[in-house]
PDB file of N, CA and C in Angstrom:
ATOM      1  N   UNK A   1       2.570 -14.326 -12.409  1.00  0.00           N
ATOM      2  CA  UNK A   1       2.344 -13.085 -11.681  1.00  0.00           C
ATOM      3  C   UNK A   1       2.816 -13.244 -10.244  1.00  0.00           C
ATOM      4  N   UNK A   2       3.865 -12.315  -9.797  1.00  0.00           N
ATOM      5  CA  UNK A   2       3.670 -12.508  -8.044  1.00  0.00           C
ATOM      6  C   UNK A   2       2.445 -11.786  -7.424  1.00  0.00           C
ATOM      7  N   UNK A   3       2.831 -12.819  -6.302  1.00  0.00           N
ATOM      8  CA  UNK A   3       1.298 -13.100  -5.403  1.00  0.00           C
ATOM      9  C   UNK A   3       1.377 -11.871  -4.175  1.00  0.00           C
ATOM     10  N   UNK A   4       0.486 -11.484  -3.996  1.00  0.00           N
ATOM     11  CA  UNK A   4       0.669 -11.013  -2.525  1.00  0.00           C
ATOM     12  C   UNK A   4      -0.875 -10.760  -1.415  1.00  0.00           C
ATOM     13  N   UNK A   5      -1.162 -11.900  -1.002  1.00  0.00           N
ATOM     14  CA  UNK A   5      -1.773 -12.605  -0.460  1.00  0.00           C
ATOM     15  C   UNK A   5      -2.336 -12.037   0.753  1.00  0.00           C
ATOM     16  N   UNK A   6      -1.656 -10.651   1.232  1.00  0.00           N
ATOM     17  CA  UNK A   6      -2.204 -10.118   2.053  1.00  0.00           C
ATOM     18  C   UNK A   6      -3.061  -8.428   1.682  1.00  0.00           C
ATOM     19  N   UNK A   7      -2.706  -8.469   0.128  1.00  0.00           N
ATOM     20  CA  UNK A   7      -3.327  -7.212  -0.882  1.00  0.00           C
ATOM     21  C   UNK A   7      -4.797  -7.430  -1.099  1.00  0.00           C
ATOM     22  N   UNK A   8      -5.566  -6.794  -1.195  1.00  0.00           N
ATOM     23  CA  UNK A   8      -6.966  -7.574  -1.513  1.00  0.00           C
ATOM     24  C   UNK A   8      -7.789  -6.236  -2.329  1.00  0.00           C
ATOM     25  N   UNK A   9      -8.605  -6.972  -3.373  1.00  0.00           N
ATOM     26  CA  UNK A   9      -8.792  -5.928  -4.226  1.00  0.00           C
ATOM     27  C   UNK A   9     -10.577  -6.227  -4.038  1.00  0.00           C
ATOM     28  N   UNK A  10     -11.805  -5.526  -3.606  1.00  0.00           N
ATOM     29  CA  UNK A  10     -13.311  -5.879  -3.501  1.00  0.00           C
ATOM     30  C   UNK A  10     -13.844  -4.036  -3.788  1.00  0.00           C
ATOM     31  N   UNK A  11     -14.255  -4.501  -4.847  1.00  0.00           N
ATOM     32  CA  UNK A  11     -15.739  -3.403  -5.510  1.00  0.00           C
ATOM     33  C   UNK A  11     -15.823  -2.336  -4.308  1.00  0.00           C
ATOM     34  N   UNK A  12     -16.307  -3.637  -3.018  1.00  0.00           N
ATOM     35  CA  UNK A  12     -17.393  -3.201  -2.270  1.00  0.00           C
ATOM     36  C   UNK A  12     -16.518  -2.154  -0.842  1.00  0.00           C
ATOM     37  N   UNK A  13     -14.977  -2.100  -0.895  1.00  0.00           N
ATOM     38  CA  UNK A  13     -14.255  -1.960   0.155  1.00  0.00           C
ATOM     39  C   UNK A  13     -13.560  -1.031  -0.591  1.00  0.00           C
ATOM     40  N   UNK A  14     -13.834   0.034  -0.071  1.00  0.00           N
ATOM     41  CA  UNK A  14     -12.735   1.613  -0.369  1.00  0.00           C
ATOM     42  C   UNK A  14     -12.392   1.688  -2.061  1.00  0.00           C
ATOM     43  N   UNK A  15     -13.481   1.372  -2.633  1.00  0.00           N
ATOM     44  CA  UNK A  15     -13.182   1.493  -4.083  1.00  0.00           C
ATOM     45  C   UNK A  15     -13.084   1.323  -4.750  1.00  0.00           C
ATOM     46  N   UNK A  16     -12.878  -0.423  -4.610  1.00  0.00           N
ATOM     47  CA  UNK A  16     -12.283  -1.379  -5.257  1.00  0.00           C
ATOM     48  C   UNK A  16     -10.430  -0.738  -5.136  1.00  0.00           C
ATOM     49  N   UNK A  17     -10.028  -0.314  -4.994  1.00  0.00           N
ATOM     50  CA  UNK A  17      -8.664  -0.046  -4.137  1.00  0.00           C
ATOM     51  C   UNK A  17      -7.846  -0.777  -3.328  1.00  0.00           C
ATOM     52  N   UNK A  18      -6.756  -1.287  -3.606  1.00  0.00           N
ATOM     53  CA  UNK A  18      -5.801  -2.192  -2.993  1.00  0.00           C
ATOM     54  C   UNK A  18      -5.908  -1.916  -1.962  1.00  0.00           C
ATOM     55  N   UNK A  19      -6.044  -3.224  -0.743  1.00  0.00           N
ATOM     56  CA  UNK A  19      -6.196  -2.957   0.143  1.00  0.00           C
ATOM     57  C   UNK A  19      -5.445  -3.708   1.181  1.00  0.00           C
ATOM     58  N   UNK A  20      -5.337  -3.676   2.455  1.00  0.00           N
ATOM     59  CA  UNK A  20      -4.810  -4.729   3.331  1.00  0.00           C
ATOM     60  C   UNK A  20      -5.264  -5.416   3.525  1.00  0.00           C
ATOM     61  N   UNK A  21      -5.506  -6.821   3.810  1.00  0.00           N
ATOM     62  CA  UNK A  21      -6.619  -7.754   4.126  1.00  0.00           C
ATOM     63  C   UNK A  21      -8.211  -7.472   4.041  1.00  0.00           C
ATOM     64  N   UNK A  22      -8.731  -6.780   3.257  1.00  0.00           N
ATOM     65  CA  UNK A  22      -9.691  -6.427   3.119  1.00  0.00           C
ATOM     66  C   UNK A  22     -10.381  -5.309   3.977  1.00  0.00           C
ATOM     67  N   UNK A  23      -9.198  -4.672   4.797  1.00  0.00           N
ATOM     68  CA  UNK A  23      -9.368  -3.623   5.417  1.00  0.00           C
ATOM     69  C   UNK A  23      -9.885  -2.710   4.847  1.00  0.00           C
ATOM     70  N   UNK A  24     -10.159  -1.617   5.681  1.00  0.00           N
ATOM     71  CA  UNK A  24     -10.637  -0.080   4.813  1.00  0.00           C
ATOM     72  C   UNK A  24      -9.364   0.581   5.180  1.00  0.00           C
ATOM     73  N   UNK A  25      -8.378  -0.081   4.646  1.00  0.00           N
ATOM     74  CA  UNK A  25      -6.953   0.570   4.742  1.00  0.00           C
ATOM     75  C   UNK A  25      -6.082   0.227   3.405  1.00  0.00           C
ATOM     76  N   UNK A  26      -5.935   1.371   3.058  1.00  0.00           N
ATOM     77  CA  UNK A  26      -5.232   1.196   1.451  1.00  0.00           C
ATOM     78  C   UNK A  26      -3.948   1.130   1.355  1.00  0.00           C
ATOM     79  N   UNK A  27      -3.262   0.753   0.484  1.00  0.00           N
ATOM     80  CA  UNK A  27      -1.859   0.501   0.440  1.00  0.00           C
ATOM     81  C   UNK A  27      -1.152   1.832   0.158  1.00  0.00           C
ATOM     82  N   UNK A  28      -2.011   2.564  -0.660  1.00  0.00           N
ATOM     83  CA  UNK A  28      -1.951   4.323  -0.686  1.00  0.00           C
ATOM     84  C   UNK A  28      -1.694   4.563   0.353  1.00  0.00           C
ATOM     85  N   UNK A  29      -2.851   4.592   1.119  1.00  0.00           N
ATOM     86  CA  UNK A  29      -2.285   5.240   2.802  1.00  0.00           C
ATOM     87  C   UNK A  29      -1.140   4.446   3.516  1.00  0.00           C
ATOM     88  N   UNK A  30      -1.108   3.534   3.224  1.00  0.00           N
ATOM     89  CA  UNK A  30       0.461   3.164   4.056  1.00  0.00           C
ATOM     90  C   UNK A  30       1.375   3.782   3.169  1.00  0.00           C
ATOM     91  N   UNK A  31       1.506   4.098   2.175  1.00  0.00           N
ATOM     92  CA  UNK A  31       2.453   4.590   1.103  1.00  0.00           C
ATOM     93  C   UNK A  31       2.509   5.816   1.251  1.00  0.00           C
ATOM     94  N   UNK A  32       1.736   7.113   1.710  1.00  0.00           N
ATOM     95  CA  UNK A  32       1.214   8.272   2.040  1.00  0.00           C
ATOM     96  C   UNK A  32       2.011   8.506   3.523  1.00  0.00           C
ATOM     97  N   UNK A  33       1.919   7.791   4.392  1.00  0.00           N
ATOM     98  CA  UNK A  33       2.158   7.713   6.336  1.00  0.00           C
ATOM     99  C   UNK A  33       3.628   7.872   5.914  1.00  0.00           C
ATOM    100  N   UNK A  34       3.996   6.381   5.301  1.00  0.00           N
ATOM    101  CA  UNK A  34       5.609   6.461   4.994  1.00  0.00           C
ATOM    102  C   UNK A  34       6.374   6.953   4.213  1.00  0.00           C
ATOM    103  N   UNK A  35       5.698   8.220   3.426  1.00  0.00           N
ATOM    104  CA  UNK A  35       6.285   9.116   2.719  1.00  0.00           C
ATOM    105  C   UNK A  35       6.696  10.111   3.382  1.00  0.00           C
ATOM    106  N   UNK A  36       5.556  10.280   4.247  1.00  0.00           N
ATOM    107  CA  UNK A  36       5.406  11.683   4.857  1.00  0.00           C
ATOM    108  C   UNK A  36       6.552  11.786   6.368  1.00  0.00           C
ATOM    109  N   UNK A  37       6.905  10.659   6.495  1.00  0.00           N
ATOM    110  CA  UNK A  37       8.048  10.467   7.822  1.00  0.00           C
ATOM    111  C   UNK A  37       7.371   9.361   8.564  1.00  0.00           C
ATOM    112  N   UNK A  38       6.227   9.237   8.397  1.00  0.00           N
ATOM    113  CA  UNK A  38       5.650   8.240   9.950  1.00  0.00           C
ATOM    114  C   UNK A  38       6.395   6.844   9.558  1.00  0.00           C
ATOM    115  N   UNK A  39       7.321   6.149  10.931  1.00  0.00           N
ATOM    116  CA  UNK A  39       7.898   4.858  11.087  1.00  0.00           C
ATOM    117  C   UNK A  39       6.859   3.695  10.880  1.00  0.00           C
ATOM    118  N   UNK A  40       7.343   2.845  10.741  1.00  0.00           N
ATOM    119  CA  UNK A  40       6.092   1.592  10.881  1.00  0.00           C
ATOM    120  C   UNK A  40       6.044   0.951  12.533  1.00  0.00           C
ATOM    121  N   UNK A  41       6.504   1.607  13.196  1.00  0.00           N
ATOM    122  CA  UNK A  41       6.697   0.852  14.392  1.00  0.00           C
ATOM    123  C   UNK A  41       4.749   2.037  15.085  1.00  0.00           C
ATOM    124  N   UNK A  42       5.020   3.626  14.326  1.00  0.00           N
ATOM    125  CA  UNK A  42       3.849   4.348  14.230  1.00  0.00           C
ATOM    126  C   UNK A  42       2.587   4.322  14.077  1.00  0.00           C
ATOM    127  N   UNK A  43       2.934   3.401  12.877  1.00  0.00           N
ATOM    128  CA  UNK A  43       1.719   3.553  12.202  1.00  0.00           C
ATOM    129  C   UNK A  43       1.318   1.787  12.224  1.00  0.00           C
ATOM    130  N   UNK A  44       2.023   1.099  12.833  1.00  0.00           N
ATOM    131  CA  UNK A  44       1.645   0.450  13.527  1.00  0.00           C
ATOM    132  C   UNK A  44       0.453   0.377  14.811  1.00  0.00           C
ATOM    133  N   UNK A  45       0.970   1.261  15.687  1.00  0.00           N
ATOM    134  CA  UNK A  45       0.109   1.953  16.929  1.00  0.00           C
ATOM    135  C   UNK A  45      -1.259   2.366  16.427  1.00  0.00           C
ATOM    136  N   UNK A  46      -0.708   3.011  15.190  1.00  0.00           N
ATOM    137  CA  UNK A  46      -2.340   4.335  14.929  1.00  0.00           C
ATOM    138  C   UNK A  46      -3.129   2.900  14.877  1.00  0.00           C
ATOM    139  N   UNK A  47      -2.916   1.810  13.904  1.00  0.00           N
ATOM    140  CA  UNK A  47      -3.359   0.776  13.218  1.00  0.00           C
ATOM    141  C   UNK A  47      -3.711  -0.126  13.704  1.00  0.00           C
ATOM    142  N   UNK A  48      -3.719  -0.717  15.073  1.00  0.00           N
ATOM    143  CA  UNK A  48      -3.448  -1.963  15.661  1.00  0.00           C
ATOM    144  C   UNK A  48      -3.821  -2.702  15.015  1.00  0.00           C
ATOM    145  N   UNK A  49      -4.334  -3.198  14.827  1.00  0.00           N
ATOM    146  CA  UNK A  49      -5.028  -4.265  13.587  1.00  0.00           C
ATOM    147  C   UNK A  49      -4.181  -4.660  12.603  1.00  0.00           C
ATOM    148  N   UNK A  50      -3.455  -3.469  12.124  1.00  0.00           N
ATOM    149  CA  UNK A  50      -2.062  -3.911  11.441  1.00  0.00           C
ATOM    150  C   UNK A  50      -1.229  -4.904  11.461  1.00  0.00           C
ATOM    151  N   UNK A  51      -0.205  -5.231  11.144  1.00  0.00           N
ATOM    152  CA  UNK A  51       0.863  -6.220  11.347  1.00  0.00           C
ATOM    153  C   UNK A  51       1.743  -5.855  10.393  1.00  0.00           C
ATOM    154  N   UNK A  52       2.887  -5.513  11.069  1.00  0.00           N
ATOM    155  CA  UNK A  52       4.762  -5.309  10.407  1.00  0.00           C
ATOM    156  C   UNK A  52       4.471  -5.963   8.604  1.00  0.00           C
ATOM    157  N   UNK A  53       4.074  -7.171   8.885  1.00  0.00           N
ATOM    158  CA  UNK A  53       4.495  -8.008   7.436  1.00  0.00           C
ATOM    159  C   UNK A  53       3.489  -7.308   6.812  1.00  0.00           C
ATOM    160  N   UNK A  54       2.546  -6.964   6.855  1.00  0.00           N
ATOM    161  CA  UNK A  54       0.858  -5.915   6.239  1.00  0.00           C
ATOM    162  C   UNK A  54       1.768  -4.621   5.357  1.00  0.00           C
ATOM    163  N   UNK A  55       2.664  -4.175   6.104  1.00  0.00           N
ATOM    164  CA  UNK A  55       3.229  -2.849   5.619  1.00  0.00           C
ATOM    165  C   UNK A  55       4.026  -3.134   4.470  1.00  0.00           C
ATOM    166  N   UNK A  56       5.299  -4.411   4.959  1.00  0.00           N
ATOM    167  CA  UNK A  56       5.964  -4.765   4.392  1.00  0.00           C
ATOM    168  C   UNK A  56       5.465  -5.151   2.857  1.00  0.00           C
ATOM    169  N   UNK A  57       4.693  -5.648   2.808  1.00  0.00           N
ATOM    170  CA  UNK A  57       3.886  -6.096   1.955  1.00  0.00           C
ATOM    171  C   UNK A  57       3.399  -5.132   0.638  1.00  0.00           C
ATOM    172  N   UNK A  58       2.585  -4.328   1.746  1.00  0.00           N
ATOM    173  CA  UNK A  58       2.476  -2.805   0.544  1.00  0.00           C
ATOM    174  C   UNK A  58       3.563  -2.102   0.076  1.00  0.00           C
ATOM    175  N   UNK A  59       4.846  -2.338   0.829  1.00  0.00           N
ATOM    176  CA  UNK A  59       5.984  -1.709   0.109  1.00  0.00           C
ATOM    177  C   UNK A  59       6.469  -2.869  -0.962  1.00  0.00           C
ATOM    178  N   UNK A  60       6.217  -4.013  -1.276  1.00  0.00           N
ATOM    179  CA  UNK A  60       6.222  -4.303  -1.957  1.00  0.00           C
ATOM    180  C   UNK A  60       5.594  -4.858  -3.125  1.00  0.00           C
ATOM    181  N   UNK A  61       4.301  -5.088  -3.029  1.00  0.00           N
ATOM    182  CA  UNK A  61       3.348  -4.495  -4.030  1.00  0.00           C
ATOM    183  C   UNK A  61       3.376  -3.107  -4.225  1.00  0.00           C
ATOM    184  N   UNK A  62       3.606  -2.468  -4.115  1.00  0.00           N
ATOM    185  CA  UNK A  62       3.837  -0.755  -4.600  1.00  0.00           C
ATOM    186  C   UNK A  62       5.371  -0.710  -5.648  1.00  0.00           C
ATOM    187  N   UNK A  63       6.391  -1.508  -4.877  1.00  0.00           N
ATOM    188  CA  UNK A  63       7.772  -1.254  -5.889  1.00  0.00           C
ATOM    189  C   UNK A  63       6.950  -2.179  -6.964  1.00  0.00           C
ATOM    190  N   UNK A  64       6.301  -3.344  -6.988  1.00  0.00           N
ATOM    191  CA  UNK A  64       6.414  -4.224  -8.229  1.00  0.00           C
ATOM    192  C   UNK A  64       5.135  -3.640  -9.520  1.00  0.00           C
ATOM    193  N   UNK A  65       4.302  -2.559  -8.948  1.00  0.00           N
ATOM    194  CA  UNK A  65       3.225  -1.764  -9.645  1.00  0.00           C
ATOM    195  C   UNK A  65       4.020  -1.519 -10.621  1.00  0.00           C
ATOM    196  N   UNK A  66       4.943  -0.415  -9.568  1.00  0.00           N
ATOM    197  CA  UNK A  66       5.988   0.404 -10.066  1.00  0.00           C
ATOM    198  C   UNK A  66       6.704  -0.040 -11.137  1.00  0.00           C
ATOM    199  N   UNK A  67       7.257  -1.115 -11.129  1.00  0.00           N
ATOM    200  CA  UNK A  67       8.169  -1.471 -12.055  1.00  0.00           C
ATOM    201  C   UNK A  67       7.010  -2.384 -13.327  1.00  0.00           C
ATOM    202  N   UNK A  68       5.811  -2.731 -12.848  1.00  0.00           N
ATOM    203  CA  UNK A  68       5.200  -3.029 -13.921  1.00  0.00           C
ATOM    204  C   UNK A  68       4.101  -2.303 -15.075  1.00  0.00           C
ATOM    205  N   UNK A  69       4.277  -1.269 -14.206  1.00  0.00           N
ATOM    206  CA  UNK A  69       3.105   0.424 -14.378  1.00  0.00           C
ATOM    207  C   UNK A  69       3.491   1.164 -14.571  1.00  0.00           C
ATOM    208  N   UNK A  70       4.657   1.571 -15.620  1.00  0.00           N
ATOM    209  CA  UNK A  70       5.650   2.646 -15.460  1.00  0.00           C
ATOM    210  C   UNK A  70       4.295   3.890 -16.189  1.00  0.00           C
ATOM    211  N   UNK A  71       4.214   5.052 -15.239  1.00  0.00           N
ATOM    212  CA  UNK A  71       3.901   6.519 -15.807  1.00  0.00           C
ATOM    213  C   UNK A  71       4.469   7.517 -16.310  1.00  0.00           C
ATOM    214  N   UNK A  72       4.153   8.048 -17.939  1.00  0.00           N
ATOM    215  CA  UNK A  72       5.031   8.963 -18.148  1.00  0.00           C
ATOM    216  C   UNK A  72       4.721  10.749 -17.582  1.00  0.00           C
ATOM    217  N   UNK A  73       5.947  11.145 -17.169  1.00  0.00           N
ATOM    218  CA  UNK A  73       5.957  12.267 -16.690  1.00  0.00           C
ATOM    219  C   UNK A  73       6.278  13.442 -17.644  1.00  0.00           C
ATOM    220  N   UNK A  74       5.619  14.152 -17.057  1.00  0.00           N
ATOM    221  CA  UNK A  74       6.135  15.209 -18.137  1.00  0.00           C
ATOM    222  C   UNK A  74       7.512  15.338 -17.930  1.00  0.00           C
ATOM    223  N   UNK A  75       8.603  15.938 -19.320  1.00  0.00           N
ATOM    224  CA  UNK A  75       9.709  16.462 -18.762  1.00  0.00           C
ATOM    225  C   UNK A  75      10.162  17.892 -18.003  1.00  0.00           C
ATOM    226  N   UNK A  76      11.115  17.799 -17.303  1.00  0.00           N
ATOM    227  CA  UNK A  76      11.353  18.980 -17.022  1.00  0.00           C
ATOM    228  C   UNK A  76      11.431  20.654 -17.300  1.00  0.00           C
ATOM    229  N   UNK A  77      11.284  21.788 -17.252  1.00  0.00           N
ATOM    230  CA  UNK A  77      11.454  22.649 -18.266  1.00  0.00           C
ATOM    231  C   UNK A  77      12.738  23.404 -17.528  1.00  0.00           C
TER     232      UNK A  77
END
């Protein structure tokens, strides 16, 4: 399995919901900020506590979900 060491998954913290270092900050919401336009240099600021590699991180635990979690969609009409 790859590791990602700065993801943290606890019952007791936002849900049991992937999280950043055990933050009450979800990898959702970094995935949510940087959908929506906000830079990481941004949401950095909002975050201080944050750190560049923290983000980096959730973008990549999020592609490897992705590619290991595939959801089917409905098709188009």
């Amino acid at each position: 399995m790859t590791e990602f060491p700065r993801i943290t998954r606890d019952p007791a913290v936002m849900a049991g919901k992937a999280c950043i270092r055990g933050k009450r900050v979800t990898v959702a919401m970094i995935l949510g900020n940087l959908g929506e336009g906000v830079g990481i240099d941004e949401l950095l600021a909002a975050y201080p506590y944050l750190e560049r590699e923290d983000v980096l991180e959730a973008l990549r635990y999020a592609a490897w979900m992705a590619q290991e979690r595939e959801i089917g969609l409905e098709p188009a009409a």
